[in-house]
C-alpha atoms as a PDB file:
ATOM      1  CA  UNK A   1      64.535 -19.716   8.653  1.00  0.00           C
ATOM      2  CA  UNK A   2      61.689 -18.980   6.636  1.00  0.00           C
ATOM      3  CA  UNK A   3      59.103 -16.860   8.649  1.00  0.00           C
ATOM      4  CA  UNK A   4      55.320 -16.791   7.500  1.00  0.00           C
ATOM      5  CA  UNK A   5      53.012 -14.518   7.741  1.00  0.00           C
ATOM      6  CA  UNK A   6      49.473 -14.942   8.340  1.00  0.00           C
ATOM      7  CA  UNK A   7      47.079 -13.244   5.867  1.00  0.00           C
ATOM      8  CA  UNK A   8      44.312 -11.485   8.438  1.00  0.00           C
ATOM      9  CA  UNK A   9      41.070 -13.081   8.753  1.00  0.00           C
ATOM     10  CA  UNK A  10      38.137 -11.951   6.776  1.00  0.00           C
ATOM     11  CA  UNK A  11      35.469 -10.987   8.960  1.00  0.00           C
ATOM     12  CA  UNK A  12      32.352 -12.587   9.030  1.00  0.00           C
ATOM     13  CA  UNK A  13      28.875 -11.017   7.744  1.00  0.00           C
ATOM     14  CA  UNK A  14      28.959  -8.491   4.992  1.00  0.00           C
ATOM     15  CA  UNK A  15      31.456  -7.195   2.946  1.00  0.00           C
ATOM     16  CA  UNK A  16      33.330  -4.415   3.983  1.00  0.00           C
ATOM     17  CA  UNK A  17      31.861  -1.154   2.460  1.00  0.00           C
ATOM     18  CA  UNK A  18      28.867  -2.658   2.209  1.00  0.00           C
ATOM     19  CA  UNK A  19      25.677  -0.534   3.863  1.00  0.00           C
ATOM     20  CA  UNK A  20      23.866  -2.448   6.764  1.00  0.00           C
ATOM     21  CA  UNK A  21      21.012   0.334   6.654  1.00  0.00           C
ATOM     22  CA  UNK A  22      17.293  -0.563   7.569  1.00  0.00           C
ATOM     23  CA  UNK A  23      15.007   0.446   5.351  1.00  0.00           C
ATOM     24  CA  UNK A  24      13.721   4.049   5.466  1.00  0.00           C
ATOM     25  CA  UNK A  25      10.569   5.403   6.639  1.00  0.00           C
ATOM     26  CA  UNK A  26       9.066   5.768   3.340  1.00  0.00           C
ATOM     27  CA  UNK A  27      10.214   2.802   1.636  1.00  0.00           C
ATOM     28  CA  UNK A  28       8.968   0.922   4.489  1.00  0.00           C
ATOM     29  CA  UNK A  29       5.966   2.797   3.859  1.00  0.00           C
ATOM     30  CA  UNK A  30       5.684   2.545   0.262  1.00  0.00           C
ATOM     31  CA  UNK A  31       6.249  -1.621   0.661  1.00  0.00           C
ATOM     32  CA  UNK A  32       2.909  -1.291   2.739  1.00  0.00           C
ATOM     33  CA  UNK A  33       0.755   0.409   0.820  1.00  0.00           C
ATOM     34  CA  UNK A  34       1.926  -2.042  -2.104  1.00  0.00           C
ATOM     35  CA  UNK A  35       1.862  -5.294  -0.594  1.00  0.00           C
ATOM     36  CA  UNK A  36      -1.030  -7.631  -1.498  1.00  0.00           C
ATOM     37  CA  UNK A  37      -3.446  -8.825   0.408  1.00  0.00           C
ATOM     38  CA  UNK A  38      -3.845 -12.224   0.334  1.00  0.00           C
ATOM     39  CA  UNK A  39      -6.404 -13.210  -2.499  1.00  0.00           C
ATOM     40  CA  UNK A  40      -9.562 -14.214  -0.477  1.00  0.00           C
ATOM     41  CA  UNK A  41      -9.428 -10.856   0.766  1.00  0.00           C
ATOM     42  CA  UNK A  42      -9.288  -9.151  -3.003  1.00  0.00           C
ATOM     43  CA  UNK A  43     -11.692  -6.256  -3.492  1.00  0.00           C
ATOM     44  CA  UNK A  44     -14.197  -6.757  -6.716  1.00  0.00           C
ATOM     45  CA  UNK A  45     -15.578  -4.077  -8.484  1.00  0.00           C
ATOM     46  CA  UNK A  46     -18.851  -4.676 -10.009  1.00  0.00           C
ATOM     47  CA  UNK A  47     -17.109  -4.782 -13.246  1.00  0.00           C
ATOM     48  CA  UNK A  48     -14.836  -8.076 -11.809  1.00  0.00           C
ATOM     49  CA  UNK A  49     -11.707  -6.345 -11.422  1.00  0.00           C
ATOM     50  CA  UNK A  50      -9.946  -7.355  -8.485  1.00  0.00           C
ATOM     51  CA  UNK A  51      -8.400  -5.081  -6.245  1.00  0.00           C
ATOM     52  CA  UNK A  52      -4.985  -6.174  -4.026  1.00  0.00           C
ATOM     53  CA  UNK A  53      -3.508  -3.307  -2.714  1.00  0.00           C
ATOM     54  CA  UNK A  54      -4.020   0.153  -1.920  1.00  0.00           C
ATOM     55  CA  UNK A  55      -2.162   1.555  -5.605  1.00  0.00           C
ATOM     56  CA  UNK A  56      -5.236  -0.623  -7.076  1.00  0.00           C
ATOM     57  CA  UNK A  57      -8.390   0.946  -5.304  1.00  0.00           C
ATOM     58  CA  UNK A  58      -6.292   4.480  -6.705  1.00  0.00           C
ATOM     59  CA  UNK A  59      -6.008   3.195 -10.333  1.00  0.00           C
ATOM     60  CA  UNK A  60      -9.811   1.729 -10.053  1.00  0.00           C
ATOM     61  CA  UNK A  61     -11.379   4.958  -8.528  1.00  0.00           C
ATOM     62  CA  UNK A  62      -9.926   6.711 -11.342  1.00  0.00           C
ATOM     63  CA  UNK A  63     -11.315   4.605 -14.005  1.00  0.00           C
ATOM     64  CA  UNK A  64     -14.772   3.590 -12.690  1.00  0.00           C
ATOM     65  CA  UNK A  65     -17.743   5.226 -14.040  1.00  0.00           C
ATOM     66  CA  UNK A  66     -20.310   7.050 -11.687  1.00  0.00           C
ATOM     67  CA  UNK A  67     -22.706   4.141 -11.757  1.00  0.00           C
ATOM     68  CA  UNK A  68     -19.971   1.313 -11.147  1.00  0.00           C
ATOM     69  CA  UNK A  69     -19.689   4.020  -8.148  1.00  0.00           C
ATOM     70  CA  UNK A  70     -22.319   4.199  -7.005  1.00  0.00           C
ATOM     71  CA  UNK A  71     -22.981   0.665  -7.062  1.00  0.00           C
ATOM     72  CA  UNK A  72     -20.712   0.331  -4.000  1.00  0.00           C
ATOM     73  CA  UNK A  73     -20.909   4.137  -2.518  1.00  0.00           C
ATOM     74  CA  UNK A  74     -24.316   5.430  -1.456  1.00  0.00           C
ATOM     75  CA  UNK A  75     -25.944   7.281   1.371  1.00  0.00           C
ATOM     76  CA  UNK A  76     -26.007   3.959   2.911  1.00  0.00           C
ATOM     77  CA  UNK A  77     -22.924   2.363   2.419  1.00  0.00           C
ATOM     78  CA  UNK A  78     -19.273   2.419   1.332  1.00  0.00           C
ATOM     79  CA  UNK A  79     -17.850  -0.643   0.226  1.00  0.00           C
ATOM     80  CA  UNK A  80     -14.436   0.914  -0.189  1.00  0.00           C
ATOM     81  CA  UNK A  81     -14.044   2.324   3.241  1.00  0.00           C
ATOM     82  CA  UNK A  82     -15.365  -1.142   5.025  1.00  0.00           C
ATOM     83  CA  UNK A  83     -12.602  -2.863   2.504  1.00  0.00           C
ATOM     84  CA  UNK A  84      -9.929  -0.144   3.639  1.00  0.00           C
ATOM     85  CA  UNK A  85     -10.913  -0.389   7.364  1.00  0.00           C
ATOM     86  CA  UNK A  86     -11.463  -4.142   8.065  1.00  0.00           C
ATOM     87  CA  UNK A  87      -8.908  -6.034   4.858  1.00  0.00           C
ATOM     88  CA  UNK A  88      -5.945  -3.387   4.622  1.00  0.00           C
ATOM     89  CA  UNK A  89      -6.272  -2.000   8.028  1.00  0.00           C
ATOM     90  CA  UNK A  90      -5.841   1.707   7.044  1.00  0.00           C
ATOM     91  CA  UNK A  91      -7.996   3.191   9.958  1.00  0.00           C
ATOM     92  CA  UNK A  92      -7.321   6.921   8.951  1.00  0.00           C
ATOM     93  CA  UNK A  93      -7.491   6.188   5.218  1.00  0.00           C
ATOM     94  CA  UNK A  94     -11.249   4.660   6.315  1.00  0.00           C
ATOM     95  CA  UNK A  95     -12.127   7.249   8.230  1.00  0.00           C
ATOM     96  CA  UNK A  96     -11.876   9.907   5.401  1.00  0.00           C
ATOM     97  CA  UNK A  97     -13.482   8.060   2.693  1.00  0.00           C
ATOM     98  CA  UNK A  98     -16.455   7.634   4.850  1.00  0.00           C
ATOM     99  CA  UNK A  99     -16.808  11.289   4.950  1.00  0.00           C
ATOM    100  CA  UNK A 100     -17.243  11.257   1.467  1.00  0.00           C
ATOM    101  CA  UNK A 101     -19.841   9.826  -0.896  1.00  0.00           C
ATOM    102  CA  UNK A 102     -18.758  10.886  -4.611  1.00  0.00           C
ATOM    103  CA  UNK A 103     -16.034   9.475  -6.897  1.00  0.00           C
ATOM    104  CA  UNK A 104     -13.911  12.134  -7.367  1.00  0.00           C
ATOM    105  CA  UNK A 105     -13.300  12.750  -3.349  1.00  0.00           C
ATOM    106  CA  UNK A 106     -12.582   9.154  -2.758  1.00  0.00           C
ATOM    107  CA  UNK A 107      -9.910   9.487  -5.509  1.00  0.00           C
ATOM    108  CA  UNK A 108      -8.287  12.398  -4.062  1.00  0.00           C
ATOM    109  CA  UNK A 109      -8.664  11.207  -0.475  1.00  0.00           C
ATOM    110  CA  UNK A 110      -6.785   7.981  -1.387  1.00  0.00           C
ATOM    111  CA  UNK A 111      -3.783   9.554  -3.850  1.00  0.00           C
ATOM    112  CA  UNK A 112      -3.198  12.290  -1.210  1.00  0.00           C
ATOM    113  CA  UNK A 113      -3.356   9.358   1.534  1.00  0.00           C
ATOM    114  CA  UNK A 114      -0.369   7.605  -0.733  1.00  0.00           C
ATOM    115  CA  UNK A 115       1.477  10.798  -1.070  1.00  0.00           C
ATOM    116  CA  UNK A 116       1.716  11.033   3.129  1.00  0.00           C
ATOM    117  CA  UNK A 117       2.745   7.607   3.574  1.00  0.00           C
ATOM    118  CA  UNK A 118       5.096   8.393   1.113  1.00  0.00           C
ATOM    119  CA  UNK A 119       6.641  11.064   2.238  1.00  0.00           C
END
């Protein structure tokens, strides 16, 4: 008599050896401050550039001239921090570029801001 032998069941889900991790901190992070908002809610710069995600207002800031600015930062307004605040909901990101009315600040304030989520 012939006796067989079963092979063991495979186990359903992933394969073994395979890493069922959730995504860290900073990635999680990092897919945040890249995801899109959806398109009605696009920033545009007074040149027509249109702004998506938080990566984009950093690129932008860098690149804009004073008066393209100034056009949306003045002692009266801040077009960046009411698009930070109310679109990408970055309340502490908002609340620094408010305190700050020149280019090169609102650069810095929003790289460093990147860097901490980052991290």
């Amino acid at each position: 008599m012939i006796m067989e032998t079963s092979k063991p069941k495979r186990k359903r889900g992933r394969p073994k050896g395979s890493k069922n991790k959730k995504p860290s901190k900073s990635k999680t992070s990092l897919r945040r401050l890249i995801r899109n908002v959806p398109k009605e809610h696009a920033f545009f710069t007074s040149d027509g550039t249109r702004l998506l995600n938080l990566l984009d207002l950093a690129d932008k800031l860098e690149a804009l001239s004073e008066e393209q600015f100034t056009h949306h930062v003045d002692q009266h307004k801040d077009d960046f921090h009411v698009w930070v605040r109310d679109i990408m909901n970055e309340m502490e990101l908002a609340k620094e570029l408010l305190e700050s009315k020149n280019k090169d600040d609102h650069t810095r304030i929003v790289l460093k801001h990147i860097v901490r989520k980052i991290r």
